[in-house]
PDB file of N, CA and C in Angstrom:
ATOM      1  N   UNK A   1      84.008 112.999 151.651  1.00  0.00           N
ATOM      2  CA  UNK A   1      84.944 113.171 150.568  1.00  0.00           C
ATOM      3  C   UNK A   1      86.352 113.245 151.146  1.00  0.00           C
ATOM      4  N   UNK A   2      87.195 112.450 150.791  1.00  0.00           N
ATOM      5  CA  UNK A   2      88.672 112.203 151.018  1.00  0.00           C
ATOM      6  C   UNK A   2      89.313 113.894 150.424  1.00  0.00           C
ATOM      7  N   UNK A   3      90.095 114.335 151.647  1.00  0.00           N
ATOM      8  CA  UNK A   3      91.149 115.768 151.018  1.00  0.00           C
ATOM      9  C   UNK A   3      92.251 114.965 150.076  1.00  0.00           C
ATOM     10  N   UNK A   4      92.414 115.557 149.045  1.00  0.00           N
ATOM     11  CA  UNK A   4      93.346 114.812 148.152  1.00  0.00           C
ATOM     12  C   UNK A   4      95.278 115.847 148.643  1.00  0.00           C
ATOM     13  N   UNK A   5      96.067 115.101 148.706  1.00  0.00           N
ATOM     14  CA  UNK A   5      97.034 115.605 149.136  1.00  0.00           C
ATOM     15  C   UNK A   5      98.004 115.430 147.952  1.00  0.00           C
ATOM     16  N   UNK A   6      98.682 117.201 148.012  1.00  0.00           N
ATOM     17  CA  UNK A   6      99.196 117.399 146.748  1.00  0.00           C
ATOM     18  C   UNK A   6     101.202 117.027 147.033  1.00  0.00           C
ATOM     19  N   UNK A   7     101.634 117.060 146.867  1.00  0.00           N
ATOM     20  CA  UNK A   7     103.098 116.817 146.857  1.00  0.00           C
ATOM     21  C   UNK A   7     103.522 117.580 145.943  1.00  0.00           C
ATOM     22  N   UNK A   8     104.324 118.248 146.327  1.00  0.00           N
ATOM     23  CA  UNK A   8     105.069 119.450 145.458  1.00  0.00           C
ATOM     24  C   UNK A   8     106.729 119.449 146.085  1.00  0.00           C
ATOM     25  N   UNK A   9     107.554 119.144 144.687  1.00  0.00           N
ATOM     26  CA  UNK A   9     108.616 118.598 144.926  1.00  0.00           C
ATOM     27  C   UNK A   9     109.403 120.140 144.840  1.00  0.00           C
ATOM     28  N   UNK A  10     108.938 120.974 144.419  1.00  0.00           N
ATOM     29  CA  UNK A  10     109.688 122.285 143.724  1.00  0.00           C
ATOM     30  C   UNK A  10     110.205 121.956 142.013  1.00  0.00           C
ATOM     31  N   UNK A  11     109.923 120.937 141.677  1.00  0.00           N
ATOM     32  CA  UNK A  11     110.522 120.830 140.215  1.00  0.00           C
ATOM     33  C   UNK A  11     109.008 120.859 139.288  1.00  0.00           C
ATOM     34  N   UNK A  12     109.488 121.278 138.075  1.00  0.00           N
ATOM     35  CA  UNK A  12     108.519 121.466 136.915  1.00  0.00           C
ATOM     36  C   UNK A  12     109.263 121.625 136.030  1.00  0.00           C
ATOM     37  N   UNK A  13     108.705 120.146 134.992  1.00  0.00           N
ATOM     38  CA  UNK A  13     108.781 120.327 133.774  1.00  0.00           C
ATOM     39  C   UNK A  13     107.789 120.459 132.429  1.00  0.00           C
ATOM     40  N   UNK A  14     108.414 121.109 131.470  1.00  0.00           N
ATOM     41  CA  UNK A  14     108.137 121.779 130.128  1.00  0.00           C
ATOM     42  C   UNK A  14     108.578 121.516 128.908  1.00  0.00           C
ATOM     43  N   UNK A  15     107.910 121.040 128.531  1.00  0.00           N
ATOM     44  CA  UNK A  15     108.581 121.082 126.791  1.00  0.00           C
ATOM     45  C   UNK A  15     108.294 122.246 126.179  1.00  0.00           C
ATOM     46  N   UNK A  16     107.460 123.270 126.386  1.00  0.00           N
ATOM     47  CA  UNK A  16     107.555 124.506 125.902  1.00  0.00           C
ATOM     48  C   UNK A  16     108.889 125.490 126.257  1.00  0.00           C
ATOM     49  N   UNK A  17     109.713 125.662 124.837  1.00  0.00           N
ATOM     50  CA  UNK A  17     110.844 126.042 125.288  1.00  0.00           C
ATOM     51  C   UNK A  17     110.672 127.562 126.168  1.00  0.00           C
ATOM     52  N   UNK A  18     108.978 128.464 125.763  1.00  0.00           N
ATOM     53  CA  UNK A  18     109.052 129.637 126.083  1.00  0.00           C
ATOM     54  C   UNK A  18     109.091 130.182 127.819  1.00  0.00           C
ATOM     55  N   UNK A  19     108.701 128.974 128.066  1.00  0.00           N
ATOM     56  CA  UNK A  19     108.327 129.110 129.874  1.00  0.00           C
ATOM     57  C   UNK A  19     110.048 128.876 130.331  1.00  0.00           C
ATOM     58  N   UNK A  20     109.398 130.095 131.303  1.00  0.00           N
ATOM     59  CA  UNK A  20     111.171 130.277 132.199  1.00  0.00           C
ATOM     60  C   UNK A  20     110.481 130.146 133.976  1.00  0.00           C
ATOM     61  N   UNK A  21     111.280 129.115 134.249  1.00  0.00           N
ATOM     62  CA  UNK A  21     111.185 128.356 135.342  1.00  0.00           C
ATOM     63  C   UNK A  21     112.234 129.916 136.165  1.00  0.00           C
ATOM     64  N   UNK A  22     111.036 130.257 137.338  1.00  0.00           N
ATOM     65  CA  UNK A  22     112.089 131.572 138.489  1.00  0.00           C
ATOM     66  C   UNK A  22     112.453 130.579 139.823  1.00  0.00           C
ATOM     67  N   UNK A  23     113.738 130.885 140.323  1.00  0.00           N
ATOM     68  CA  UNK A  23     113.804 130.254 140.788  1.00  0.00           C
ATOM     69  C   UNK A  23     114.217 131.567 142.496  1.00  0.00           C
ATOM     70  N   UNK A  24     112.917 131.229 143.213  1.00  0.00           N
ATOM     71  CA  UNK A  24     112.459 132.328 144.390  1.00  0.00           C
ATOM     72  C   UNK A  24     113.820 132.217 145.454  1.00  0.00           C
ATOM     73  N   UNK A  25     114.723 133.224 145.243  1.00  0.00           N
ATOM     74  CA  UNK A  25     115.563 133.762 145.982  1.00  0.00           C
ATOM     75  C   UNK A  25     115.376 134.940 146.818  1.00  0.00           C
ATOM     76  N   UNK A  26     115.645 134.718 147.945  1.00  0.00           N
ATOM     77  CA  UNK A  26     115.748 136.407 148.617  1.00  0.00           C
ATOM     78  C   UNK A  26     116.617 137.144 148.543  1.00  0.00           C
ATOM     79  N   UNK A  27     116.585 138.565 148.288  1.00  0.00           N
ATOM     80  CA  UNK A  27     117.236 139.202 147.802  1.00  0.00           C
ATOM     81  C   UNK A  27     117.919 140.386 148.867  1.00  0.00           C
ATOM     82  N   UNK A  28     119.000 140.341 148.626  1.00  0.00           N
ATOM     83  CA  UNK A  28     120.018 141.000 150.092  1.00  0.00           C
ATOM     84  C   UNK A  28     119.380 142.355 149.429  1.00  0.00           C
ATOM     85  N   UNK A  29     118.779 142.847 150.543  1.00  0.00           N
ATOM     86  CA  UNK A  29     118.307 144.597 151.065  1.00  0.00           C
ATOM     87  C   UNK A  29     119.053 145.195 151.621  1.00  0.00           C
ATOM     88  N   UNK A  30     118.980 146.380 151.436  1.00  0.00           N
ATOM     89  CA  UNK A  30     119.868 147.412 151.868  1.00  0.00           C
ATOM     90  C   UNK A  30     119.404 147.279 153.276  1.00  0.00           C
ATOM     91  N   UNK A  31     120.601 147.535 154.445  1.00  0.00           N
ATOM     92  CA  UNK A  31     120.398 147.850 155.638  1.00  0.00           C
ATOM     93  C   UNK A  31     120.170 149.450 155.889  1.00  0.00           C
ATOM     94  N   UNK A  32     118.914 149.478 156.700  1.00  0.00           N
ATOM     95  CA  UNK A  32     118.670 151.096 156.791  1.00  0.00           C
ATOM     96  C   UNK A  32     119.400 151.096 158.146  1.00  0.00           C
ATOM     97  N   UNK A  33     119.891 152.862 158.061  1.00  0.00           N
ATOM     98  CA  UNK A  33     120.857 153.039 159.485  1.00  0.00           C
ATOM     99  C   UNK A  33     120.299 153.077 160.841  1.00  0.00           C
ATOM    100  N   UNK A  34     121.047 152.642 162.056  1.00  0.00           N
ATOM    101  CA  UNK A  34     120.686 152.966 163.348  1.00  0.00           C
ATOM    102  C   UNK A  34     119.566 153.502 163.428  1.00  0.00           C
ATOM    103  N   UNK A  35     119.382 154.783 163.095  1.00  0.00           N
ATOM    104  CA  UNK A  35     118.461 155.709 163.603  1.00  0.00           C
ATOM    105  C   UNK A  35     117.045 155.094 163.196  1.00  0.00           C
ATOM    106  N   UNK A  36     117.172 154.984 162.014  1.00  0.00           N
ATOM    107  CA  UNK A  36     115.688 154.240 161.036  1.00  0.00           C
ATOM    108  C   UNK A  36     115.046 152.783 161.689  1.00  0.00           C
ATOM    109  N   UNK A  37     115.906 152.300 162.138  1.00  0.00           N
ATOM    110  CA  UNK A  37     115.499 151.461 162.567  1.00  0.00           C
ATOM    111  C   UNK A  37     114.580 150.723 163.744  1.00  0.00           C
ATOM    112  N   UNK A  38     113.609 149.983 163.339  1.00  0.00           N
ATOM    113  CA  UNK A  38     112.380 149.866 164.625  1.00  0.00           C
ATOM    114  C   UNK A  38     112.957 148.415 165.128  1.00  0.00           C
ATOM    115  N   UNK A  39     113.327 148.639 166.753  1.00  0.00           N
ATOM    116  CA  UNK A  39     113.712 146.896 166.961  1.00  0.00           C
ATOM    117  C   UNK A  39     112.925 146.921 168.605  1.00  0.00           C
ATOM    118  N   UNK A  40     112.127 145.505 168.556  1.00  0.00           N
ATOM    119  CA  UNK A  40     111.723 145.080 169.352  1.00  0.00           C
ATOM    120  C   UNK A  40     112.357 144.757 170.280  1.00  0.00           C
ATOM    121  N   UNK A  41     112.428 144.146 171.712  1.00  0.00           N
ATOM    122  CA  UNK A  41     113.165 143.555 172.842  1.00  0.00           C
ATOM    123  C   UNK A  41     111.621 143.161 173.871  1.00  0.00           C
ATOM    124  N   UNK A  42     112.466 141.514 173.838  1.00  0.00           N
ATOM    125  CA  UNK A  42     111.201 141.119 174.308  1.00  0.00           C
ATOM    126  C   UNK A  42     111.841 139.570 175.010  1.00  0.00           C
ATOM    127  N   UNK A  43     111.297 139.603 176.062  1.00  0.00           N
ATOM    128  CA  UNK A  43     111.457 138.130 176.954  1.00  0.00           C
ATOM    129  C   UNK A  43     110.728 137.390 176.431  1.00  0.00           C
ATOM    130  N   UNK A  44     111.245 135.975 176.324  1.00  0.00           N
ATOM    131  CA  UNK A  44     110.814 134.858 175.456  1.00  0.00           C
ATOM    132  C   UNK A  44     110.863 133.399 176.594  1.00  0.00           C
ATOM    133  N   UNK A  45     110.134 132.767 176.986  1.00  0.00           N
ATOM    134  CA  UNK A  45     110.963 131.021 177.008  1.00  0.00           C
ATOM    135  C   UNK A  45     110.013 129.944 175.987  1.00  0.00           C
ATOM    136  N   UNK A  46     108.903 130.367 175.087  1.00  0.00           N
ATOM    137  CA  UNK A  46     108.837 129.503 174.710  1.00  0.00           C
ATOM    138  C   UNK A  46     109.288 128.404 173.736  1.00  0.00           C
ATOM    139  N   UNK A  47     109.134 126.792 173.980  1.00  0.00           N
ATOM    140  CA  UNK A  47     109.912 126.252 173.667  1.00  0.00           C
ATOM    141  C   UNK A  47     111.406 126.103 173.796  1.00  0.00           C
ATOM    142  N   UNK A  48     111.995 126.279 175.075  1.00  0.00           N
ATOM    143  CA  UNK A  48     113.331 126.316 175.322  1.00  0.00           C
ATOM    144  C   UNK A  48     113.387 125.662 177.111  1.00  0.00           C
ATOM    145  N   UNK A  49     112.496 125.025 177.209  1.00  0.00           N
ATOM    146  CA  UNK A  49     112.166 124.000 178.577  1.00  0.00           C
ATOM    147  C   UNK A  49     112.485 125.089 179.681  1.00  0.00           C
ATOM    148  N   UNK A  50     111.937 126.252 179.499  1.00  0.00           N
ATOM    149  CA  UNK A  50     111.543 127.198 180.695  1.00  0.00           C
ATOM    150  C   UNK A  50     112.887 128.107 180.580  1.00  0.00           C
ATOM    151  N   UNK A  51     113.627 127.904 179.726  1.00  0.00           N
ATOM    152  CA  UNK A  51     114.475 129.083 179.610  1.00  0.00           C
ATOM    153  C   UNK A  51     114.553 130.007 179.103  1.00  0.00           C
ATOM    154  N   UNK A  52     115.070 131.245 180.023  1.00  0.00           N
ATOM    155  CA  UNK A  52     114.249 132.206 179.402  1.00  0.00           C
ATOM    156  C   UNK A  52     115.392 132.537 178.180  1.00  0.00           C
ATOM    157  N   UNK A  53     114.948 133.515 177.361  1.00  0.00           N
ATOM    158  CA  UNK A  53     115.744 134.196 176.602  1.00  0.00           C
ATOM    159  C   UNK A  53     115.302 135.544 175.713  1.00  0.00           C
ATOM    160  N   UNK A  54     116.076 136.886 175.344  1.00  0.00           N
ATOM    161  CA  UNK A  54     116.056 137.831 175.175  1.00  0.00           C
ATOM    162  C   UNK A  54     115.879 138.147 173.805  1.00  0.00           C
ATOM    163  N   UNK A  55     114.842 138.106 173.218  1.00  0.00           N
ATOM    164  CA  UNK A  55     114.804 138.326 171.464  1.00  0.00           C
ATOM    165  C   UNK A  55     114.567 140.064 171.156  1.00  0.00           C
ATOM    166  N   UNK A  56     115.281 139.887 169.890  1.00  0.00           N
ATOM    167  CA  UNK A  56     115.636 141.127 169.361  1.00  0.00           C
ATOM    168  C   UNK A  56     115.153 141.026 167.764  1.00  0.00           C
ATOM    169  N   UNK A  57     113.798 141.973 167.737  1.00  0.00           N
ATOM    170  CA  UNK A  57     113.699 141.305 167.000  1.00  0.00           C
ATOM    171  C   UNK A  57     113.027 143.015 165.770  1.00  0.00           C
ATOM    172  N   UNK A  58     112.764 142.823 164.162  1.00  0.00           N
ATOM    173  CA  UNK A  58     112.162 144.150 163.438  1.00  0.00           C
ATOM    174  C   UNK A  58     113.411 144.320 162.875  1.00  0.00           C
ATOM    175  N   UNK A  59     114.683 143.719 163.096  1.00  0.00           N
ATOM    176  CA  UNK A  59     115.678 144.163 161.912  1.00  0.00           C
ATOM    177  C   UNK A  59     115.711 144.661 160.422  1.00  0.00           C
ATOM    178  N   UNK A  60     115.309 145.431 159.784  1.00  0.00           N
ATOM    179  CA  UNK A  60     115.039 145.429 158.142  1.00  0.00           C
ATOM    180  C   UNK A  60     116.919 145.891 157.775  1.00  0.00           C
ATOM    181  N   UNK A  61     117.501 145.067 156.830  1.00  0.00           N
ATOM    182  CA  UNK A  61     118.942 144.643 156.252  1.00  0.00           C
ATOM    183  C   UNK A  61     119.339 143.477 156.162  1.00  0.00           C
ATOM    184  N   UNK A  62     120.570 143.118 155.553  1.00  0.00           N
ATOM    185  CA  UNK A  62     120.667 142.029 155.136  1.00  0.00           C
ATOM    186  C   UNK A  62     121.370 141.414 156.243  1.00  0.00           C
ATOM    187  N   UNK A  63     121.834 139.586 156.161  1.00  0.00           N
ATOM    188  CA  UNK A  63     121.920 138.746 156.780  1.00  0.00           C
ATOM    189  C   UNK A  63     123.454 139.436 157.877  1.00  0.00           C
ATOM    190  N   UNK A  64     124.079 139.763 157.157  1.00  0.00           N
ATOM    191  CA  UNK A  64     126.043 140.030 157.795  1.00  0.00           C
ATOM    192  C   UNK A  64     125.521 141.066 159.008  1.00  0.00           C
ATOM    193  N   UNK A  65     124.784 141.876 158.353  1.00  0.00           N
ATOM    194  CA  UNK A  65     124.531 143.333 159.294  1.00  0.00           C
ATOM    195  C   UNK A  65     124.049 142.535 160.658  1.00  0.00           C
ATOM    196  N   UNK A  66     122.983 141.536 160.686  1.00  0.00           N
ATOM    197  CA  UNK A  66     122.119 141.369 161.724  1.00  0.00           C
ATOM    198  C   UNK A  66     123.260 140.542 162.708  1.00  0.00           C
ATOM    199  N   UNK A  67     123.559 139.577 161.749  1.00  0.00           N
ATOM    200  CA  UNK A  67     125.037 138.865 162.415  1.00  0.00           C
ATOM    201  C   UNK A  67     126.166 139.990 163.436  1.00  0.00           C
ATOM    202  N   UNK A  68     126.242 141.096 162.373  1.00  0.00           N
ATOM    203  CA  UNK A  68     127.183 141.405 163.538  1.00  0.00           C
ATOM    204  C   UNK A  68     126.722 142.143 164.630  1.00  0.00           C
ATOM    205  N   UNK A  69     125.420 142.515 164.729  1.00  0.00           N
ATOM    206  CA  UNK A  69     124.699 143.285 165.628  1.00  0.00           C
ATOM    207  C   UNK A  69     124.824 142.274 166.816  1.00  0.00           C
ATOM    208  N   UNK A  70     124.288 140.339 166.303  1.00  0.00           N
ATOM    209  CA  UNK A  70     123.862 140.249 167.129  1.00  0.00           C
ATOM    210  C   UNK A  70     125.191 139.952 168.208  1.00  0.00           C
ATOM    211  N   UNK A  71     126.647 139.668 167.344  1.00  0.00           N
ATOM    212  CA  UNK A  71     127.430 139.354 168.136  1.00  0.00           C
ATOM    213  C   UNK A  71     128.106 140.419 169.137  1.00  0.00           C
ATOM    214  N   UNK A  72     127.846 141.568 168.990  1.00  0.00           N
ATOM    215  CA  UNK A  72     127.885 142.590 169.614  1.00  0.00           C
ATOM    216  C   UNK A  72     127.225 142.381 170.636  1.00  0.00           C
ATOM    217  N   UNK A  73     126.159 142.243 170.773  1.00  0.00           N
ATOM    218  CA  UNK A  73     124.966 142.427 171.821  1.00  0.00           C
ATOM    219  C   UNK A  73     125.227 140.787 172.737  1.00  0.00           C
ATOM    220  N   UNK A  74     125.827 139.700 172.165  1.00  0.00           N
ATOM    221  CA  UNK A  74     126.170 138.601 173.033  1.00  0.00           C
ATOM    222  C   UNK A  74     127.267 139.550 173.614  1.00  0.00           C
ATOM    223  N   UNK A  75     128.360 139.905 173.170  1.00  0.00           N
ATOM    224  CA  UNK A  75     129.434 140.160 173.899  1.00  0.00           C
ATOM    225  C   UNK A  75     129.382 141.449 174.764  1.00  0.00           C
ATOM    226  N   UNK A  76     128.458 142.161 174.628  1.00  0.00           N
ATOM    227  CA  UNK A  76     128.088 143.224 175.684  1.00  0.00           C
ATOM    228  C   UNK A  76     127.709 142.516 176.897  1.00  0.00           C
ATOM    229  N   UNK A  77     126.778 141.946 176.749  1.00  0.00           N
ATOM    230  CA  UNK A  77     126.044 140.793 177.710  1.00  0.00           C
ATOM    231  C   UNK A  77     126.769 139.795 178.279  1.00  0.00           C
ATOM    232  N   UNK A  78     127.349 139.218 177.738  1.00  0.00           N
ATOM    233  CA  UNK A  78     128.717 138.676 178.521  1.00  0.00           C
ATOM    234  C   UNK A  78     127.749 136.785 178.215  1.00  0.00           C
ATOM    235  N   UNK A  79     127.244 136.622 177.283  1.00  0.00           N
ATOM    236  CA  UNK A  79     125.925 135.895 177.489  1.00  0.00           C
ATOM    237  C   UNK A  79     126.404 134.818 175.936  1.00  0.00           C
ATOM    238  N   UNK A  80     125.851 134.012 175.820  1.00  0.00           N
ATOM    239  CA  UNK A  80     125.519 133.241 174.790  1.00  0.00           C
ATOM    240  C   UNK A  80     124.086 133.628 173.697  1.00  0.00           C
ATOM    241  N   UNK A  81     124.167 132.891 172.804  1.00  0.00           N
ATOM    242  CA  UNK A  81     123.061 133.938 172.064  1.00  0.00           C
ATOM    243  C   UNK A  81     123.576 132.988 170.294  1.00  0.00           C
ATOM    244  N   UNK A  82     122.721 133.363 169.814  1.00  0.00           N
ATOM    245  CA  UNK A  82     122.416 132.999 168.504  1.00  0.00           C
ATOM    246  C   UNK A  82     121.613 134.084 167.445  1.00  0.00           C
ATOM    247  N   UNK A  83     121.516 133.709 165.918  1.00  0.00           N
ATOM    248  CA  UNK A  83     120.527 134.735 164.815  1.00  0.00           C
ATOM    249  C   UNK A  83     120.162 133.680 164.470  1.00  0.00           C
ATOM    250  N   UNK A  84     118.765 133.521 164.580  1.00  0.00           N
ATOM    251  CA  UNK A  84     117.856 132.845 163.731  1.00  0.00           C
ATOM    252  C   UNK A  84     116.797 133.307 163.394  1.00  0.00           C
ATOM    253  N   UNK A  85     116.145 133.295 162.402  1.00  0.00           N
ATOM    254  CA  UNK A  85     114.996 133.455 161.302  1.00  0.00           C
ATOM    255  C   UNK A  85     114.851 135.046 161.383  1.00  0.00           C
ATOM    256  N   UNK A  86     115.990 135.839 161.212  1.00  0.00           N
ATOM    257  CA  UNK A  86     115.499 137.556 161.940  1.00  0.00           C
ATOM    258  C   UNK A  86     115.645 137.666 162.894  1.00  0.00           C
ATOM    259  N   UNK A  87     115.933 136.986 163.500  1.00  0.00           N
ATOM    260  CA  UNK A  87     116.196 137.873 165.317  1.00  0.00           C
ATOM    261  C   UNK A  87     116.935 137.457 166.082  1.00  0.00           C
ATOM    262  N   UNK A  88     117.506 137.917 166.911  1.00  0.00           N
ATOM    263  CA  UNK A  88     118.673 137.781 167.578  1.00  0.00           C
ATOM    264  C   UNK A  88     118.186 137.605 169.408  1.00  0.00           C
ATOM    265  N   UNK A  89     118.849 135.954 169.944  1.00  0.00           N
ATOM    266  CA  UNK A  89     118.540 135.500 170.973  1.00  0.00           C
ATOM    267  C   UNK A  89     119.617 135.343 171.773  1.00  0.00           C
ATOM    268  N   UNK A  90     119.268 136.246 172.427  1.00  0.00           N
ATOM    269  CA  UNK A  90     120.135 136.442 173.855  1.00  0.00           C
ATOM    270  C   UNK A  90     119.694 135.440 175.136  1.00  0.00           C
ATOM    271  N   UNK A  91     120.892 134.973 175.770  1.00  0.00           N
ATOM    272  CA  UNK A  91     120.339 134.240 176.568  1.00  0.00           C
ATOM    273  C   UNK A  91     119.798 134.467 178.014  1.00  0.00           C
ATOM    274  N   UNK A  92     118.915 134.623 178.738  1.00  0.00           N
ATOM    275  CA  UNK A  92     118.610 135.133 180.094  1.00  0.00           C
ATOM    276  C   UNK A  92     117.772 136.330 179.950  1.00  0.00           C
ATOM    277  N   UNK A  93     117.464 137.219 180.660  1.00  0.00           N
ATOM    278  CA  UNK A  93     116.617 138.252 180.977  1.00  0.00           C
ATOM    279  C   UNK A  93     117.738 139.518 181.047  1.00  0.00           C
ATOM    280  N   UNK A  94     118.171 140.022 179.400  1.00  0.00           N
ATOM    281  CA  UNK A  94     118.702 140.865 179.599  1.00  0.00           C
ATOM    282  C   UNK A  94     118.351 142.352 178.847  1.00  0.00           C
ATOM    283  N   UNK A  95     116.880 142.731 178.924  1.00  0.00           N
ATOM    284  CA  UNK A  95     116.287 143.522 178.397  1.00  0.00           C
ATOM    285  C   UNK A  95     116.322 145.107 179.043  1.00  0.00           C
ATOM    286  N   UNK A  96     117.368 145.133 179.401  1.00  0.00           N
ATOM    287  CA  UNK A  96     117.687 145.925 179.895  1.00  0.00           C
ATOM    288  C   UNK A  96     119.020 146.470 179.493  1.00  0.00           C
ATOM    289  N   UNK A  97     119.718 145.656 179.348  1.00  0.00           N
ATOM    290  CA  UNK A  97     121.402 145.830 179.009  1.00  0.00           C
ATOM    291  C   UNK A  97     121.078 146.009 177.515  1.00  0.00           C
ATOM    292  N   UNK A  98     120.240 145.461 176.705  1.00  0.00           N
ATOM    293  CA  UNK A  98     119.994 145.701 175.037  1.00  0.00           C
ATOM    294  C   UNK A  98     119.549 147.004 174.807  1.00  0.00           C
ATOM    295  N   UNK A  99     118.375 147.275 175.383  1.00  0.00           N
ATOM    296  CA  UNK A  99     117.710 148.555 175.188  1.00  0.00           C
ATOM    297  C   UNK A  99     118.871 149.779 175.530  1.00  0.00           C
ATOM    298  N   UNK A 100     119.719 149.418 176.970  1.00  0.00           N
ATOM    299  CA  UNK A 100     120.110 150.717 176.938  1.00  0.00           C
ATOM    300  C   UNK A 100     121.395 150.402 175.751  1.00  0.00           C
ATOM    301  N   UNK A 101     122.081 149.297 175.509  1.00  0.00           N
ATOM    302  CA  UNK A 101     122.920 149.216 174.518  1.00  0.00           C
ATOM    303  C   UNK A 101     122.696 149.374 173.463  1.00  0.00           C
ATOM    304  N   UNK A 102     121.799 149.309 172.923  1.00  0.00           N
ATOM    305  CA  UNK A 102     120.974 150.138 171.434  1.00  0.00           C
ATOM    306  C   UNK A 102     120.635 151.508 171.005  1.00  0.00           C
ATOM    307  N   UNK A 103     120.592 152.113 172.346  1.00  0.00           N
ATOM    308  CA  UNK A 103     120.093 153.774 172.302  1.00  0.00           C
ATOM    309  C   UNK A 103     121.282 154.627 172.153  1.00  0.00           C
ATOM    310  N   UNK A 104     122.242 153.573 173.233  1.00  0.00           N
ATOM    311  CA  UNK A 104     123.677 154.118 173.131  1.00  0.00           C
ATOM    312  C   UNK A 104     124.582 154.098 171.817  1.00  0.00           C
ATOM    313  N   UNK A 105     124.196 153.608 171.244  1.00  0.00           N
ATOM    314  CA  UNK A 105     124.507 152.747 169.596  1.00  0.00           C
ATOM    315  C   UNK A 105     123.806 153.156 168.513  1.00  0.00           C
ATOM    316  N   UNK A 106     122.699 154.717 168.892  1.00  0.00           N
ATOM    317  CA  UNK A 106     122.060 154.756 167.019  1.00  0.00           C
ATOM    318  C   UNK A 106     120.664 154.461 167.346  1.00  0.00           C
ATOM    319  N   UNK A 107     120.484 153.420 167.747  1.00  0.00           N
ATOM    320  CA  UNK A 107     119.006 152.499 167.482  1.00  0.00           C
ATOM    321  C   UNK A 107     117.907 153.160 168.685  1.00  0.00           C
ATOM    322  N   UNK A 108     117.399 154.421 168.302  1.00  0.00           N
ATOM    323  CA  UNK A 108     116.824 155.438 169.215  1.00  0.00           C
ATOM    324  C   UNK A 108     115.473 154.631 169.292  1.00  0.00           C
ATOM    325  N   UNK A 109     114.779 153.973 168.330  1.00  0.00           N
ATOM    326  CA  UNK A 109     113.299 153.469 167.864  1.00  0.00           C
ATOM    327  C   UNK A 109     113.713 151.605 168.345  1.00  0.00           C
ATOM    328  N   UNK A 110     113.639 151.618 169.657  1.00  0.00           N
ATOM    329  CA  UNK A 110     113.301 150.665 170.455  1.00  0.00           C
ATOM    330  C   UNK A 110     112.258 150.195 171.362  1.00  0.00           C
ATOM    331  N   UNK A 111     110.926 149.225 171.283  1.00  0.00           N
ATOM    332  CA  UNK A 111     110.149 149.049 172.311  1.00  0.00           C
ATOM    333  C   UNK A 111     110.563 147.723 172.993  1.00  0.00           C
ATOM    334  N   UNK A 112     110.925 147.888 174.314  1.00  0.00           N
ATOM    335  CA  UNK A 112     110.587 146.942 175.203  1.00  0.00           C
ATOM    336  C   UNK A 112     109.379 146.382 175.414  1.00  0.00           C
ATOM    337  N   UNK A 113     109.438 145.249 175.352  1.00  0.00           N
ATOM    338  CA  UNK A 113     107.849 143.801 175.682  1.00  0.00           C
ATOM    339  C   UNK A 113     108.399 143.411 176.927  1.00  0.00           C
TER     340      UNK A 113
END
């Protein structure tokens, strides 16, 4: 038996005027403070052709907060770095300079990987 393959464009239509089409947004959360907060630190290279890099990762708040955390933590590091999908990538093996720069900063609920 052939798997039948569905295609789903995200659109749907209705001639029933009663149906209300939601349209799935995420919704900016409150950032809980320093202290509350559980953040991972963990050496990474996969997918980055053997380079390593420093993820930071368990953020719960919204998008600006994580942004400016993470540019903090590049410029402590003296390092390049990016935020993508939740977590913040530092470049090189600097799990050391984060952790103690986080404890020093509020963020007491840190595990090193």
């Amino acid at each position: 038996m052939a798997k039948k393959k569905l295609y789903n464009a995200g659109i749907i239509y209705s001639t029933d005027p009663a149906v209300k089409i939601s349209i799935y947004e995420k919704e900016e959360s409150e950032t809980l403070p320093p202290k509350e907060q559980l953040l991972i630190v963990r050496l990474d290279a996969k997918h980055r052709g053997g380079k390593m890099v420093t993820l930071v990762y368990g953020f719960s708040g919204n998008i600006a907060d994580l942004e400016k955390l993470g540019k903090q933590l590049k410029s402590y590091c003296g390092t390049g770095g990016s935020v993508k999908n939740n977590e913040i990538l530092i470049q090189g093996d600097n799990r050391e300079k984060i952790s103690l720069w986080l404890n020093r900063n509020g963020y007491f609920k840190t595990k090193k990987i």
